[in-house]
N, C-alpha and C. Protein backbone atom coordinates (compact mmCIF):
# COMPACT_ATOMS: atom_id res chain seq x y z
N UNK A 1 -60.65 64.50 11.11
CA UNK A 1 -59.96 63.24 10.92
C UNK A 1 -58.91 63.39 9.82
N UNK A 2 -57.80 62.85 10.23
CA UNK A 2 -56.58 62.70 9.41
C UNK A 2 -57.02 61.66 8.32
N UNK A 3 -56.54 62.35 7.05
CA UNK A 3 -56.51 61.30 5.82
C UNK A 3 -55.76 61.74 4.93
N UNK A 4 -54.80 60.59 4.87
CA UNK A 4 -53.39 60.77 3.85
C UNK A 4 -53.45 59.63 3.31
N UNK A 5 -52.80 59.68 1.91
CA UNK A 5 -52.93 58.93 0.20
C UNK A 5 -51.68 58.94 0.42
N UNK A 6 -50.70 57.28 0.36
CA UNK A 6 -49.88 57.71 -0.21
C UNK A 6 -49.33 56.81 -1.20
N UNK A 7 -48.73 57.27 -2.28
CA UNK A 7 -49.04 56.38 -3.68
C UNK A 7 -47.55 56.51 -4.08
N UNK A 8 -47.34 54.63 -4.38
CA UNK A 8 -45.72 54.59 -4.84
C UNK A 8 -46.15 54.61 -6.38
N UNK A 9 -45.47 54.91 -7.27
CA UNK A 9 -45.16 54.50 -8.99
C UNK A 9 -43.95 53.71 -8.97
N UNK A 10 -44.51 52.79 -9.64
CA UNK A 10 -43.05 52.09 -10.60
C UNK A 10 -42.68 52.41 -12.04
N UNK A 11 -42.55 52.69 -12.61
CA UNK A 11 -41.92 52.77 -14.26
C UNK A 11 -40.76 52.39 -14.66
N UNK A 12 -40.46 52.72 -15.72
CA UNK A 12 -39.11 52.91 -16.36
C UNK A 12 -38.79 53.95 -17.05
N UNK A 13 -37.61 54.48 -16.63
CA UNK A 13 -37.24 56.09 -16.74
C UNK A 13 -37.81 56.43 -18.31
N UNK A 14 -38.63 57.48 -18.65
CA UNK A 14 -38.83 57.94 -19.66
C UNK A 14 -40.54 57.91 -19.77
N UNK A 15 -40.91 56.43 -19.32
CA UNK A 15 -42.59 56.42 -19.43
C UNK A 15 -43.42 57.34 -18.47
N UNK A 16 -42.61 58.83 -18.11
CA UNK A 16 -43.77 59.63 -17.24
C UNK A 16 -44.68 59.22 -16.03
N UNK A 17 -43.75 58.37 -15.13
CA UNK A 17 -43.97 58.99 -14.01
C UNK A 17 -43.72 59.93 -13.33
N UNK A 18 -42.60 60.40 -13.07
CA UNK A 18 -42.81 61.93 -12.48
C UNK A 18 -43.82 62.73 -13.18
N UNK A 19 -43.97 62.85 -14.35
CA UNK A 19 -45.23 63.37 -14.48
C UNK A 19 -46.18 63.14 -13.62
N UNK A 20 -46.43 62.46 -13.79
CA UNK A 20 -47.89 61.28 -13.56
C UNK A 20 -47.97 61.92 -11.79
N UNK A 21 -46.90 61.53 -11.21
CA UNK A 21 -47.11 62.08 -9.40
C UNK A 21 -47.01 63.52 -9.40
N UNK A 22 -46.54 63.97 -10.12
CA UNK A 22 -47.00 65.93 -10.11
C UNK A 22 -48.08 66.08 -10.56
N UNK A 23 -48.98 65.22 -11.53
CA UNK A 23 -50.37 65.85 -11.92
C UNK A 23 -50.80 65.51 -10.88
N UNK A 24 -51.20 64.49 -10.32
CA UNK A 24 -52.09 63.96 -9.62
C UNK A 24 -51.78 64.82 -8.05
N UNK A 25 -50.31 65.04 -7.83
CA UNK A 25 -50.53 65.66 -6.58
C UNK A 25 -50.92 67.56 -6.98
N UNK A 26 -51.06 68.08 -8.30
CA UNK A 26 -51.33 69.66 -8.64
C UNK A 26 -52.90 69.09 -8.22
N UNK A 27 -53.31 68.53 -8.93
CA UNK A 27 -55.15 67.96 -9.16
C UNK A 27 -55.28 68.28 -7.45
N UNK A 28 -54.49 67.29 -6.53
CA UNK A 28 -54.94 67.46 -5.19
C UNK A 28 -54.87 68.75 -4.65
N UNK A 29 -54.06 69.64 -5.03
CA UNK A 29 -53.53 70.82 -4.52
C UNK A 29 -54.75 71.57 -5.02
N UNK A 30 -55.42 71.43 -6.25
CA UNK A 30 -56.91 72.56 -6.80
C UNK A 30 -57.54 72.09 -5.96
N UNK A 31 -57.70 71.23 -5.48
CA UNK A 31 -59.37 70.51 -4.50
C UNK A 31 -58.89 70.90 -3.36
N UNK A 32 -58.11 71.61 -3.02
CA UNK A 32 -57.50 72.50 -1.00
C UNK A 32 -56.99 71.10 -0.56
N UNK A 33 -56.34 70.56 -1.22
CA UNK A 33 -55.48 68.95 -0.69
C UNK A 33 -54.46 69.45 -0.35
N UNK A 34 -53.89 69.08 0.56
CA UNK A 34 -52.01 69.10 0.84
C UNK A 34 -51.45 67.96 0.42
N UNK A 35 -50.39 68.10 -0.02
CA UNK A 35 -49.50 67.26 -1.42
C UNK A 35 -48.40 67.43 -1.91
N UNK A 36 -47.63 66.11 -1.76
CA UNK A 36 -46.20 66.05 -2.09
C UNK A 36 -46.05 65.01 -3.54
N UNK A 37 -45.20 65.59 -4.39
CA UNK A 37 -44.62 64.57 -5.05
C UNK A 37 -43.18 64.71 -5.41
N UNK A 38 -42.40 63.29 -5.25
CA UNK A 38 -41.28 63.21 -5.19
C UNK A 38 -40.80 61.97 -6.19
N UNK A 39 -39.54 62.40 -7.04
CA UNK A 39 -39.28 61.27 -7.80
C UNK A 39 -37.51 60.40 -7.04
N UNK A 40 -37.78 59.34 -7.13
CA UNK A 40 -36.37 59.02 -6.94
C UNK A 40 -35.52 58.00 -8.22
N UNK A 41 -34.23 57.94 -8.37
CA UNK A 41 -33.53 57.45 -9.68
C UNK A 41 -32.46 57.89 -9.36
N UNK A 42 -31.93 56.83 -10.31
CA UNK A 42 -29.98 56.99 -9.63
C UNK A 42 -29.62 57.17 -10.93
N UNK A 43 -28.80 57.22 -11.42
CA UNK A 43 -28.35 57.70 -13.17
C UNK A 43 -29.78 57.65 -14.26
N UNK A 44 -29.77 58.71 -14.73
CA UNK A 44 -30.73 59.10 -15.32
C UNK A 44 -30.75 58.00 -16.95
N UNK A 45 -30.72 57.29 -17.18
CA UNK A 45 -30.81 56.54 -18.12
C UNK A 45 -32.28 56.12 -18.48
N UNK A 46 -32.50 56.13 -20.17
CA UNK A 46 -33.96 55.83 -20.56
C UNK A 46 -34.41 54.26 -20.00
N UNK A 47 -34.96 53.89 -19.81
CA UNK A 47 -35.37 52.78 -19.59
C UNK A 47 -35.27 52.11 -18.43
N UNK A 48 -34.47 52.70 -17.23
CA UNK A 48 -34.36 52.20 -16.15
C UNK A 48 -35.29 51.97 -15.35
N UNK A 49 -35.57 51.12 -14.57
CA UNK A 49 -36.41 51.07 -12.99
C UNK A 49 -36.33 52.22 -12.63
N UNK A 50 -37.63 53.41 -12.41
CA UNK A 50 -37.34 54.16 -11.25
C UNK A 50 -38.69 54.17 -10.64
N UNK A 51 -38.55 55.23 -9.59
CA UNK A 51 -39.98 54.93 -8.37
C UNK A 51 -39.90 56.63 -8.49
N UNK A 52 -41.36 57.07 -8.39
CA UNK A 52 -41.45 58.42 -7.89
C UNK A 52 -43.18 58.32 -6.90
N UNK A 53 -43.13 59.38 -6.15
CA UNK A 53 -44.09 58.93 -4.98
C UNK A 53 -44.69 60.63 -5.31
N UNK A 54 -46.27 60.27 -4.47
CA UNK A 54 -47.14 61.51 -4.08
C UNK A 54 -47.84 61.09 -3.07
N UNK A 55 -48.06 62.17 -1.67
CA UNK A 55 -48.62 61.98 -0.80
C UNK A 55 -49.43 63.27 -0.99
N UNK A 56 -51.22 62.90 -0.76
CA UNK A 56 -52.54 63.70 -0.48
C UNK A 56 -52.82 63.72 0.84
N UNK A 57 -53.11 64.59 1.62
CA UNK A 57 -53.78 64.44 3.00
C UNK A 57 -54.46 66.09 2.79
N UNK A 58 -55.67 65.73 4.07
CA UNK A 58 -56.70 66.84 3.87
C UNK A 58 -55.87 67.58 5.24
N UNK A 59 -54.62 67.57 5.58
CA UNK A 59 -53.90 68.38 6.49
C UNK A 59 -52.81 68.13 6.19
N UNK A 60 -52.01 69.61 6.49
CA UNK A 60 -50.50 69.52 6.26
C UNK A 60 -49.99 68.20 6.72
N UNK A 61 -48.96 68.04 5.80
CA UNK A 61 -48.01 66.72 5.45
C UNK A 61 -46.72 66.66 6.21
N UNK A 62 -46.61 66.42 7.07
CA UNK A 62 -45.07 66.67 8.08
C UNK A 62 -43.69 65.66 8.14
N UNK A 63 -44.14 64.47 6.89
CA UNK A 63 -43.40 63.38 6.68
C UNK A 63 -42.50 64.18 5.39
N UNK A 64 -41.07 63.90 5.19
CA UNK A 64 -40.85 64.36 4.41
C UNK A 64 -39.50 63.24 4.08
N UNK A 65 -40.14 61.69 3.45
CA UNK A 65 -39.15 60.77 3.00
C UNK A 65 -39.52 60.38 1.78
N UNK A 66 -39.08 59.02 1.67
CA UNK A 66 -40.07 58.05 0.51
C UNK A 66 -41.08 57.70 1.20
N UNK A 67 -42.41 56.86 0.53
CA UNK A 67 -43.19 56.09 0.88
C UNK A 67 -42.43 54.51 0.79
N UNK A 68 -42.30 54.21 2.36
CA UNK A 68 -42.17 52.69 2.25
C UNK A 68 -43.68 52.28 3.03
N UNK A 69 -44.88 52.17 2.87
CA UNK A 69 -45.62 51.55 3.17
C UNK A 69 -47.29 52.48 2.54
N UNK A 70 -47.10 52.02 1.33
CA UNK A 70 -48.18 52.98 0.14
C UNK A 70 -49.17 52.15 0.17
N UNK A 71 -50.31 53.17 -0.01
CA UNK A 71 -51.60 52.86 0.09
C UNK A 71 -52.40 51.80 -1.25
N UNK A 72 -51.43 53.01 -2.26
CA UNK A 72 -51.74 52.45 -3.48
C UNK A 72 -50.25 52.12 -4.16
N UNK A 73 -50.05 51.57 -5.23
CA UNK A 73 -48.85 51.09 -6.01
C UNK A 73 -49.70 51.11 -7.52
N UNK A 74 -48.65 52.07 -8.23
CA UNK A 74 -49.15 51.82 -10.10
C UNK A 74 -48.17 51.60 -10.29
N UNK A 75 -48.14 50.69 -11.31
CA UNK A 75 -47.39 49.95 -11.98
C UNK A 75 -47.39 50.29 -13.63
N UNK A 76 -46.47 51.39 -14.33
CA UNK A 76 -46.40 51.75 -15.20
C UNK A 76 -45.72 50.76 -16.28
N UNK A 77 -45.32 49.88 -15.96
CA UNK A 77 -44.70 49.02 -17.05
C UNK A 77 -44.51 47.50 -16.48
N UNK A 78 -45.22 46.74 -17.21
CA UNK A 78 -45.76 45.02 -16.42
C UNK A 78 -43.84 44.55 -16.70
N UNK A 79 -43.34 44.43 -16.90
CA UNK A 79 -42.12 43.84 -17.02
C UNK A 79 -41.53 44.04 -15.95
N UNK A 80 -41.87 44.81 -14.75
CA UNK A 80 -41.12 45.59 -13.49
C UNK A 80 -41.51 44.49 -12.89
N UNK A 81 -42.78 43.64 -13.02
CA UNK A 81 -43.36 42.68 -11.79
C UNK A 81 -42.31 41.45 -11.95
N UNK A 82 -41.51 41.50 -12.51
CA UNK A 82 -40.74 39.94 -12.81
C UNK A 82 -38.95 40.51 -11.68
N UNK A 83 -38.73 41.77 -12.00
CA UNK A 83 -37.56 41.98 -11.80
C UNK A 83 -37.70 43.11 -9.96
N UNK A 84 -38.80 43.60 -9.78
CA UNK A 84 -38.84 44.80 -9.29
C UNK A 84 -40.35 44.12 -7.78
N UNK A 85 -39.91 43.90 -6.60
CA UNK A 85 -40.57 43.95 -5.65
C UNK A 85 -42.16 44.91 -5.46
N UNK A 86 -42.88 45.26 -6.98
CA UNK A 86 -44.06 46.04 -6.51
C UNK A 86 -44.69 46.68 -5.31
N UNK A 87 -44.72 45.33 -4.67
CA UNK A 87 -45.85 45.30 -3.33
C UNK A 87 -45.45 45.08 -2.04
N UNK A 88 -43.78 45.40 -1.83
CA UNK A 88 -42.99 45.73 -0.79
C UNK A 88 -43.74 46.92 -0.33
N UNK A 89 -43.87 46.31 1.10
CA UNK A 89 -44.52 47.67 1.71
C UNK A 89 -45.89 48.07 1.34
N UNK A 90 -46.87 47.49 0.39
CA UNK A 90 -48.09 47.59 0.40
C UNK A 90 -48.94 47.36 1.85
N UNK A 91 -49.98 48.16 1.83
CA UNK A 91 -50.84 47.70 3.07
C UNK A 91 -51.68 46.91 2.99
N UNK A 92 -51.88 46.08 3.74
CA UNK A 92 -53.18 45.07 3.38
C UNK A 92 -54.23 45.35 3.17
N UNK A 93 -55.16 46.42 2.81
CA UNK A 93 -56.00 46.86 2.36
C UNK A 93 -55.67 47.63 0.58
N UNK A 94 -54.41 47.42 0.74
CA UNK A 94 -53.77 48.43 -0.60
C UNK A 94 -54.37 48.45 -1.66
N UNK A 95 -53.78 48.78 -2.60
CA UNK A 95 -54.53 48.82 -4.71
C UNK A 95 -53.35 49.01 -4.83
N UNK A 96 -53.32 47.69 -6.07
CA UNK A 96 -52.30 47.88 -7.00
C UNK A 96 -52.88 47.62 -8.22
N UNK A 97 -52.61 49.05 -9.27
CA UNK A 97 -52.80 49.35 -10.46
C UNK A 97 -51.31 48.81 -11.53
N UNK A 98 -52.38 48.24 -12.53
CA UNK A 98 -51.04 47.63 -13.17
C UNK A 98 -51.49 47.85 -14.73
N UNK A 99 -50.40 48.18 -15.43
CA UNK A 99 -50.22 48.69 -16.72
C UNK A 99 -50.08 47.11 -17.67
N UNK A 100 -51.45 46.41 -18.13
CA UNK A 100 -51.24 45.48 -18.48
C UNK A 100 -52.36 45.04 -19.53
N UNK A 101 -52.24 43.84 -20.80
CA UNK A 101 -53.37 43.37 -20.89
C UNK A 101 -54.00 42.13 -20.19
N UNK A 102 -53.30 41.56 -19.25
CA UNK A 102 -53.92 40.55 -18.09
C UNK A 102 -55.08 41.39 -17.29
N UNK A 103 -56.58 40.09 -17.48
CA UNK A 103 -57.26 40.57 -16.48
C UNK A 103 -56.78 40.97 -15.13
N UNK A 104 -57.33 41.84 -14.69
CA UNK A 104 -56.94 42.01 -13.28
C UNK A 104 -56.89 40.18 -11.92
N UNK A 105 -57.81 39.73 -12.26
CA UNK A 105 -57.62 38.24 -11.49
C UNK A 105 -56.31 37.60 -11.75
N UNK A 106 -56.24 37.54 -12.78
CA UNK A 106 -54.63 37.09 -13.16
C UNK A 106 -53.45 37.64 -12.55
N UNK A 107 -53.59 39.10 -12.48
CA UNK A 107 -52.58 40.43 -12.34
C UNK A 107 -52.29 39.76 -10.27
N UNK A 108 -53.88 40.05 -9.86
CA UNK A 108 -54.20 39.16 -8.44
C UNK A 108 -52.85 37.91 -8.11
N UNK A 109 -53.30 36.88 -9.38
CA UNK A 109 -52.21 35.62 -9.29
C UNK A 109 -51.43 36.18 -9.17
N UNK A 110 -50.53 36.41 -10.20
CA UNK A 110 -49.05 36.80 -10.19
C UNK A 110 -48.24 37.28 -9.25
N UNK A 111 -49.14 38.75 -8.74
CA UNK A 111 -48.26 39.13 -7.51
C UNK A 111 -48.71 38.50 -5.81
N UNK A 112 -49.74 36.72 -6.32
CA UNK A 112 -49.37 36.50 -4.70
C UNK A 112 -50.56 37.38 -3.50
N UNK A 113 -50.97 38.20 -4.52
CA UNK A 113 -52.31 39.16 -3.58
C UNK A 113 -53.73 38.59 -2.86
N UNK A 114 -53.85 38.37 -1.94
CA UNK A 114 -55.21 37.88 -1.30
C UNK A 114 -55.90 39.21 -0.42
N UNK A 115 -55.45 40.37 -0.17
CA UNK A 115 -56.19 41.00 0.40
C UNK A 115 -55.89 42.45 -0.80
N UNK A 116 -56.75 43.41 -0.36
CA UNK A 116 -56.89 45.10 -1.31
C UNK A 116 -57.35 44.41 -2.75
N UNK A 117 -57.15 45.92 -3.37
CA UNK A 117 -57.50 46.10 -4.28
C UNK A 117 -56.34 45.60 -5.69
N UNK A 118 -56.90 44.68 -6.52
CA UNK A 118 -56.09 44.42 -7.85
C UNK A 118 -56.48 45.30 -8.85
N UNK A 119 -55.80 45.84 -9.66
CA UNK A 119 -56.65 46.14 -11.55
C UNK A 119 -55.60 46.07 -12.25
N UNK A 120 -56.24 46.25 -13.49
CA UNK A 120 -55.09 46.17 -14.77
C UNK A 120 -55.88 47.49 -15.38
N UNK A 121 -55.11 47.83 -16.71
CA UNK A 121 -55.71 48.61 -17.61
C UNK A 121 -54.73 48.48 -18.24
N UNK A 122 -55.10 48.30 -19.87
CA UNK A 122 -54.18 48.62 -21.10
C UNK A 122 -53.65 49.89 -21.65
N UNK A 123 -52.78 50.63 -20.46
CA UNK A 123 -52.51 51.63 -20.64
C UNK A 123 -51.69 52.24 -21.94
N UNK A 124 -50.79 51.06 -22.36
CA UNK A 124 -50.02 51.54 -22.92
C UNK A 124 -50.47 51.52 -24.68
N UNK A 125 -52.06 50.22 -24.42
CA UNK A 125 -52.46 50.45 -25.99
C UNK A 125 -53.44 51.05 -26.27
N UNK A 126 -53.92 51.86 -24.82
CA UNK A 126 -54.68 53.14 -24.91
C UNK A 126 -53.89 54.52 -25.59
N UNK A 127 -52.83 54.42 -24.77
CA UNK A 127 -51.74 55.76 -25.48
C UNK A 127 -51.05 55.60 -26.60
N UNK A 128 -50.86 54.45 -27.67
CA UNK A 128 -50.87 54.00 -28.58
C UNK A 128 -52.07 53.94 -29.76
N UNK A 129 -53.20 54.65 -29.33
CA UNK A 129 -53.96 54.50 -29.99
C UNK A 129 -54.80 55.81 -29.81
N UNK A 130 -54.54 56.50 -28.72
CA UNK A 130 -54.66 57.86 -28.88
C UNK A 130 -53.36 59.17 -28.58
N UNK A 131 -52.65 58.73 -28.27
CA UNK A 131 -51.19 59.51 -27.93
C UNK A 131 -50.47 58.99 -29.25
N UNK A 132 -50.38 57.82 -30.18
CA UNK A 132 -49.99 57.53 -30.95
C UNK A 132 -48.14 57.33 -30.68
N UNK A 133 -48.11 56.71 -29.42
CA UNK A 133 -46.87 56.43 -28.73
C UNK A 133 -47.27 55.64 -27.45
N UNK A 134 -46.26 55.16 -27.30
CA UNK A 134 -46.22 54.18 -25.85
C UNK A 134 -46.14 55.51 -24.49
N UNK A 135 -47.00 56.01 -24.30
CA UNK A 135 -46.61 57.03 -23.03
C UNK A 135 -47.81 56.58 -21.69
N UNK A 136 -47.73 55.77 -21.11
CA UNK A 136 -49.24 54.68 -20.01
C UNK A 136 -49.21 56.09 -18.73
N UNK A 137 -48.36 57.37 -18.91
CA UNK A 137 -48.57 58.14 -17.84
C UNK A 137 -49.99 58.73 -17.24
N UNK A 138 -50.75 58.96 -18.72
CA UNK A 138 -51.72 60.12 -18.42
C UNK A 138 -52.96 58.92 -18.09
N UNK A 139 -52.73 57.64 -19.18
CA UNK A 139 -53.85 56.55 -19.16
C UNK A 139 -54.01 55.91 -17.65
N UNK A 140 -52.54 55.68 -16.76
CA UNK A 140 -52.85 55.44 -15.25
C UNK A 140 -53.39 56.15 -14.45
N UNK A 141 -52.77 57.48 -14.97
CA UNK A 141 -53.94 58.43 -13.67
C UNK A 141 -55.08 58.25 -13.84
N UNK A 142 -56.27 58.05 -15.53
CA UNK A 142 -57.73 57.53 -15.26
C UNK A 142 -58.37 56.52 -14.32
N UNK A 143 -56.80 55.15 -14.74
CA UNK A 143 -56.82 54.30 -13.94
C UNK A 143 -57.12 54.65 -12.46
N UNK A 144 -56.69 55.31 -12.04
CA UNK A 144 -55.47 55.84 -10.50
C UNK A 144 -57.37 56.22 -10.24
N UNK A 145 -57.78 57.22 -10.30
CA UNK A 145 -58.98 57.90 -10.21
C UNK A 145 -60.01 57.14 -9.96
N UNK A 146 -60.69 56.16 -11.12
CA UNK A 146 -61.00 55.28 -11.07
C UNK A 146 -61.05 54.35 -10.09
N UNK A 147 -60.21 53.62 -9.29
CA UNK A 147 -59.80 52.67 -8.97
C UNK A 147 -60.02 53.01 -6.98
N UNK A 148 -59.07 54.37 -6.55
CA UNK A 148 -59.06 55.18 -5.68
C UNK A 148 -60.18 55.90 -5.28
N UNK A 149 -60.74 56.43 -6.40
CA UNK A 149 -61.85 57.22 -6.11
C UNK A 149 -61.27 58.70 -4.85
N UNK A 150 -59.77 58.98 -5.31
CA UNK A 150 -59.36 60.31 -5.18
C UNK A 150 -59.87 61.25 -4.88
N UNK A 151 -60.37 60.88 -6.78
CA UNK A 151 -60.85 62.36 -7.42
C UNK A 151 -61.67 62.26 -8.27
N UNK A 152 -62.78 63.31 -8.62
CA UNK A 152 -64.02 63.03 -9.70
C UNK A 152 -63.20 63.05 -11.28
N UNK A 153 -63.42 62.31 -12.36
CA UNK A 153 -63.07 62.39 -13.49
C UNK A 153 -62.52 63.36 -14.03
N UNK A 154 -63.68 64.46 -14.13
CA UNK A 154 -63.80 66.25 -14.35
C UNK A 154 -62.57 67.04 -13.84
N UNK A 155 -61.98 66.07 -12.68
CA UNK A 155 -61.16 67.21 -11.61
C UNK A 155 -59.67 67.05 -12.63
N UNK A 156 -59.64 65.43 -12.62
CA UNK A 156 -58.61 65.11 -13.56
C UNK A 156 -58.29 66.23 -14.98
N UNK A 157 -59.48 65.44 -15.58
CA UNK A 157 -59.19 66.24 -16.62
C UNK A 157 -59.14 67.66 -16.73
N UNK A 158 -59.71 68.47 -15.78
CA UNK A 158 -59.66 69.99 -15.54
C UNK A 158 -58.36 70.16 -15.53
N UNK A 159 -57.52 69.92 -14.64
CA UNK A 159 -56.20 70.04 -13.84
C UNK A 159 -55.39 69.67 -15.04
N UNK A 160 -55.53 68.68 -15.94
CA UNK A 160 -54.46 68.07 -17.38
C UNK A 160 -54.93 69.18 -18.31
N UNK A 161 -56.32 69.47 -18.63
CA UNK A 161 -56.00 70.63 -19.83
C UNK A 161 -55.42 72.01 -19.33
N UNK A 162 -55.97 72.35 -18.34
CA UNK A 162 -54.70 73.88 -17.57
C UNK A 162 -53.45 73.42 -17.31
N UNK A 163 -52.96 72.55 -17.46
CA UNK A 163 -51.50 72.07 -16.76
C UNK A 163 -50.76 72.10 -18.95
N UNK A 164 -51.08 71.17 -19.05
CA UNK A 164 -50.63 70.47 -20.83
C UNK A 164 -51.33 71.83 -21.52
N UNK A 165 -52.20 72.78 -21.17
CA UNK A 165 -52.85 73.59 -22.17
C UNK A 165 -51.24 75.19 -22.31
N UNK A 166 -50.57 74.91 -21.82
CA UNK A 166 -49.63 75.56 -21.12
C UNK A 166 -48.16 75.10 -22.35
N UNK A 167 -48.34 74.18 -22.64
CA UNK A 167 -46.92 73.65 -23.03
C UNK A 167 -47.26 72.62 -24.55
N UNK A 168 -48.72 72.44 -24.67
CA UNK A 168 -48.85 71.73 -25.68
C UNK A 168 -49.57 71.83 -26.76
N UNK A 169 -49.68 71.43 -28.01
CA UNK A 169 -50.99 71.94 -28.80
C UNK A 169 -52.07 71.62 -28.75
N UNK A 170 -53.38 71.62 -28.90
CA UNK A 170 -54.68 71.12 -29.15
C UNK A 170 -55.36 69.84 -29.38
N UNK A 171 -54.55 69.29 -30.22
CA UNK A 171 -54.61 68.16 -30.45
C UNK A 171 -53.86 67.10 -29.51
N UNK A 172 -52.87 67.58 -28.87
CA UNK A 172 -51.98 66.85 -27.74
C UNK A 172 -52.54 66.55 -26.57
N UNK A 173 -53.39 67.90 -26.29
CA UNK A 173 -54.15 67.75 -25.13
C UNK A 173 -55.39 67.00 -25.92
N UNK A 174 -56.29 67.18 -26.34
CA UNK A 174 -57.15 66.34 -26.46
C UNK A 174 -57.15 64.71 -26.37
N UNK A 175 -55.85 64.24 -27.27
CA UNK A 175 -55.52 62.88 -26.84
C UNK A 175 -55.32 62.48 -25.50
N UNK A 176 -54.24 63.15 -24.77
CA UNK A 176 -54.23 63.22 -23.20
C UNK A 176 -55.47 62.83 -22.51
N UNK A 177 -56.45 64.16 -22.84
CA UNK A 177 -57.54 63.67 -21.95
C UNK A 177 -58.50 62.57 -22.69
N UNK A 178 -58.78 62.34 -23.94
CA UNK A 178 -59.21 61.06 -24.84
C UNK A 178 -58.67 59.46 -23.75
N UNK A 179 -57.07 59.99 -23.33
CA UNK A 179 -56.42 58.76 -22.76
C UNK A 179 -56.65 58.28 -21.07
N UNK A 180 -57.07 59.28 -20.65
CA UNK A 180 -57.56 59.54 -19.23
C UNK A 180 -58.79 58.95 -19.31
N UNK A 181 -59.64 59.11 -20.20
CA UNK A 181 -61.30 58.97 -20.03
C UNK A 181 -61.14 57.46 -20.32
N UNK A 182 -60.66 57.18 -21.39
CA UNK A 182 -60.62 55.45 -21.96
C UNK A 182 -60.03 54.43 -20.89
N UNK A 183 -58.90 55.31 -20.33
CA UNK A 183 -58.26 54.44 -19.30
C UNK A 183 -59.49 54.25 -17.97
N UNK A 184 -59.86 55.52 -17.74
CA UNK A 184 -61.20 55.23 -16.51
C UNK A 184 -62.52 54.57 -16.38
N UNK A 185 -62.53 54.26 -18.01
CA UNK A 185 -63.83 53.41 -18.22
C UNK A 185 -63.39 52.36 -18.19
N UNK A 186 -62.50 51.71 -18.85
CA UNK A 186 -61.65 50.27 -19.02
C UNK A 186 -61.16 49.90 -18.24
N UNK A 187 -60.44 50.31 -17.34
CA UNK A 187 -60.01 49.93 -15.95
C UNK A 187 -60.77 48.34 -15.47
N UNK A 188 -60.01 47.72 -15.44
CA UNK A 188 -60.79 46.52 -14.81
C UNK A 188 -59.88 46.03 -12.93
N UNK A 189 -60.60 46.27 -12.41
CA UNK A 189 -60.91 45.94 -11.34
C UNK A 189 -61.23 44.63 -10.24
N UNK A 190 -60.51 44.39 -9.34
CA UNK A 190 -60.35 42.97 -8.60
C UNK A 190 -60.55 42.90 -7.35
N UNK A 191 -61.56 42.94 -6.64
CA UNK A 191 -62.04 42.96 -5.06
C UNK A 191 -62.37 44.61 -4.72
């Protein structure tokens, strides 16, 4: 049986999403997943709206566009829900993860949602309090994990300390994964 993930991000240029859809689609690639991630953005400017996507399937992947009709939607920065269509193209069974301190029921209100999955998580005063910066990239994927049930915790964090153990110091990675674990316990959750 065919089974393909496919997961839009919203952010704003700089808060690590493209990160965020290359870890999560490397993570799929260690577990024998087939996996794409793709970012899209039109002038590279800090702070802009952009979208980057990853598709998982347990068989080669033969689509090779954007995701207009995602399984899941994270929402890296709550200010996108006022200006930025989220849940265009969500499926009615979908999850949308949202970078917020609104309970998830609330998060529910706002975007209008009666069917899938809602959550929130305080991503960004998780990475503020262990990244010691606004960075909600590494804290959504706990979310993302969590929420999806992807991937086991362990796989996450395996895949972030060989990936960041590569390019960062000790203490960098430890917060990283400190921000992954906090984000996957806290995660609050809506249907």
């Amino acid at each position: 049986m065919q089974q393909l993930t496919e997961i839009r991000w919203h952010a704003r240029a700089g808060q690590g999403a493209v990160t965020a859809a290359k870890l999560v689609a490397e993570t799929a690639l260690e577990l024998d997943q087939y996996m794409q991630a793709m970012p899209e953005y039109g002038p590279e400017r800090m702070g802009a709206p952009i979208q980057a996507f990853t598709r998982i399937s347990s068989v080669p992947i033969e689509i090779h566009n954007n995701i207009e009709h995602p399984d899941v939607v994270v929402v890296l920065d709550e200010s996108l829900l006022s200006i930025v269509d989220v849940t265009k193209g969500l499926k009615d069974g979908g999850a949308v993860i949202v970078n917020t301190c609104s309970p998830a029921a609330d998060v529910r209100k706002r975007l209008g949602r009666t069917t899938g999955r809602v959550a929130s998580v305080d991503a960004s005063g998780i990475s503020l309090d262990k990244l010691k910066r606004d960075m909600p990239n590494t804290p959504m994927i706990g979310a993302l994990a969590k929420v999806t049930g992807l991937f086991e915790l362990d796989a996450v964090l395996g895949h972030l300390q060989k990936t960041f153990g590569k390019k960062f110091a000790q203490d960098v990675i430890d917060a990283n994964v400190a921000s992954v674990r906090s984000a996957y316990e806290e995660v609050s959750i809506d249907g």
